[in-house]
Protein backbone atom coordinates (compact mmCIF):
# COMPACT_ATOMS: atom_id res chain seq x y z
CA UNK A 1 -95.92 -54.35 74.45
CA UNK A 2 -93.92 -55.71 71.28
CA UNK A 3 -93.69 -54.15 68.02
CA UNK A 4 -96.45 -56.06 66.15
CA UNK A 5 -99.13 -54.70 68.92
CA UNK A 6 -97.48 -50.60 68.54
CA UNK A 7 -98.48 -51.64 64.62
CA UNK A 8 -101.76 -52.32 65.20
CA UNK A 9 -102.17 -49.37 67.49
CA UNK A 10 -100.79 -46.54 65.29
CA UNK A 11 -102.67 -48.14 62.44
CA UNK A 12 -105.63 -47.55 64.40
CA UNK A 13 -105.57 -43.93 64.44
CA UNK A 14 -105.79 -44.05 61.20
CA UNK A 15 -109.63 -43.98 59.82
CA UNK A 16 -109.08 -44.60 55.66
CA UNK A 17 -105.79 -46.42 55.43
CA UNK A 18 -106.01 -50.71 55.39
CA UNK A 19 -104.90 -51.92 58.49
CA UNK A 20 -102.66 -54.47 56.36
CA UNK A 21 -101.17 -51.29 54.89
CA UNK A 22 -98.68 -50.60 58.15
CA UNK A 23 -95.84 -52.92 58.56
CA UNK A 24 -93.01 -52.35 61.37
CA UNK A 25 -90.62 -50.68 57.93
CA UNK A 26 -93.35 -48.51 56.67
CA UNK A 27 -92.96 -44.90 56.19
CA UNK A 28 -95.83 -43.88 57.90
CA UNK A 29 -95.12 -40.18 56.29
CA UNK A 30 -95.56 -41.69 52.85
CA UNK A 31 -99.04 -42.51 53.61
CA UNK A 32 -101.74 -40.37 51.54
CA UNK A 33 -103.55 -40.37 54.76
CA UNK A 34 -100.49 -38.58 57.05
CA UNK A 35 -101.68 -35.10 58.57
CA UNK A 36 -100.93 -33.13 61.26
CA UNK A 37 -103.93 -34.35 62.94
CA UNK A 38 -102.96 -38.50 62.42
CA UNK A 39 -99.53 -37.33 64.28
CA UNK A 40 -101.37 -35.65 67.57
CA UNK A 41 -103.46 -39.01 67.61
CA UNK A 42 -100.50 -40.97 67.95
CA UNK A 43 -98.58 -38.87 70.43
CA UNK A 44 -101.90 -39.00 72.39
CA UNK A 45 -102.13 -43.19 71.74
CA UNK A 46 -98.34 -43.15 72.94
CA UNK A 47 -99.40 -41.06 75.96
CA UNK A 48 -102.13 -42.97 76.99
CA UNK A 49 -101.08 -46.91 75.87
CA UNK A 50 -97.26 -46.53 77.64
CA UNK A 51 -97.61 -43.39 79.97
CA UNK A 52 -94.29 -41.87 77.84
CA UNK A 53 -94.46 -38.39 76.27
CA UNK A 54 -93.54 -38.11 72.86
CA UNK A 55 -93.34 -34.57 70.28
CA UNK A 56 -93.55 -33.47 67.01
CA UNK A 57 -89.87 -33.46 66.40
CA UNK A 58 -89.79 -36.96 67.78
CA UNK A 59 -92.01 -38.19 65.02
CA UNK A 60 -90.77 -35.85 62.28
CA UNK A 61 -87.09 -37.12 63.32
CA UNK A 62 -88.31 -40.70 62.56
CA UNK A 63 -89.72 -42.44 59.33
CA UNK A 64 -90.82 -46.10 59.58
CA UNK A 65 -93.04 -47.32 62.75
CA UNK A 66 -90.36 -49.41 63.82
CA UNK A 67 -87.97 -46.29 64.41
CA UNK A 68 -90.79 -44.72 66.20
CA UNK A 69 -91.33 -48.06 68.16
CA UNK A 70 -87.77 -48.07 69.53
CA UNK A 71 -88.05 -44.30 70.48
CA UNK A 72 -91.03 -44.93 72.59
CA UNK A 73 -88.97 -47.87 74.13
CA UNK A 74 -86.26 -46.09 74.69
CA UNK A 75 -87.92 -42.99 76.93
């Protein structure tokens, strides 16, 4: 999977945001729409789309999609 499809699956688990809002250098924490709940969807999306585990602190320690992107890749 490249980067442009992990894009268009985080921006899925979001229900209010635009979809042409997320880029690969967004700061997905800037988004109005960011809650606790938005993060366990996409550890669960991560989980389920590349069969990789992911935490809290993983997506806490990162700030643009693309950062999170490469983490995933890199487990």
């Amino acid at each position: 999977m490249d980067l442009n499809e992990f894009v268009k699956l985080f921006a899925e688990q979001f229900d209010d945001t635009p979809a042409e809002s997320f880029k690969a250098d967004t700061n997905y924490k800037s988004l109005d729409e960011w809650s606790s709940l938005v993060a366990l969807s996409v550890i669960s999306m991560v989980d389920e789309e590349f069969e990789k585990r992911i935490t809290g602190a993983d997506i806490r320690n990162c700030t643009t999609i693309e950062e999170l992107y490469n983490l995933v890749q890199s487990k």
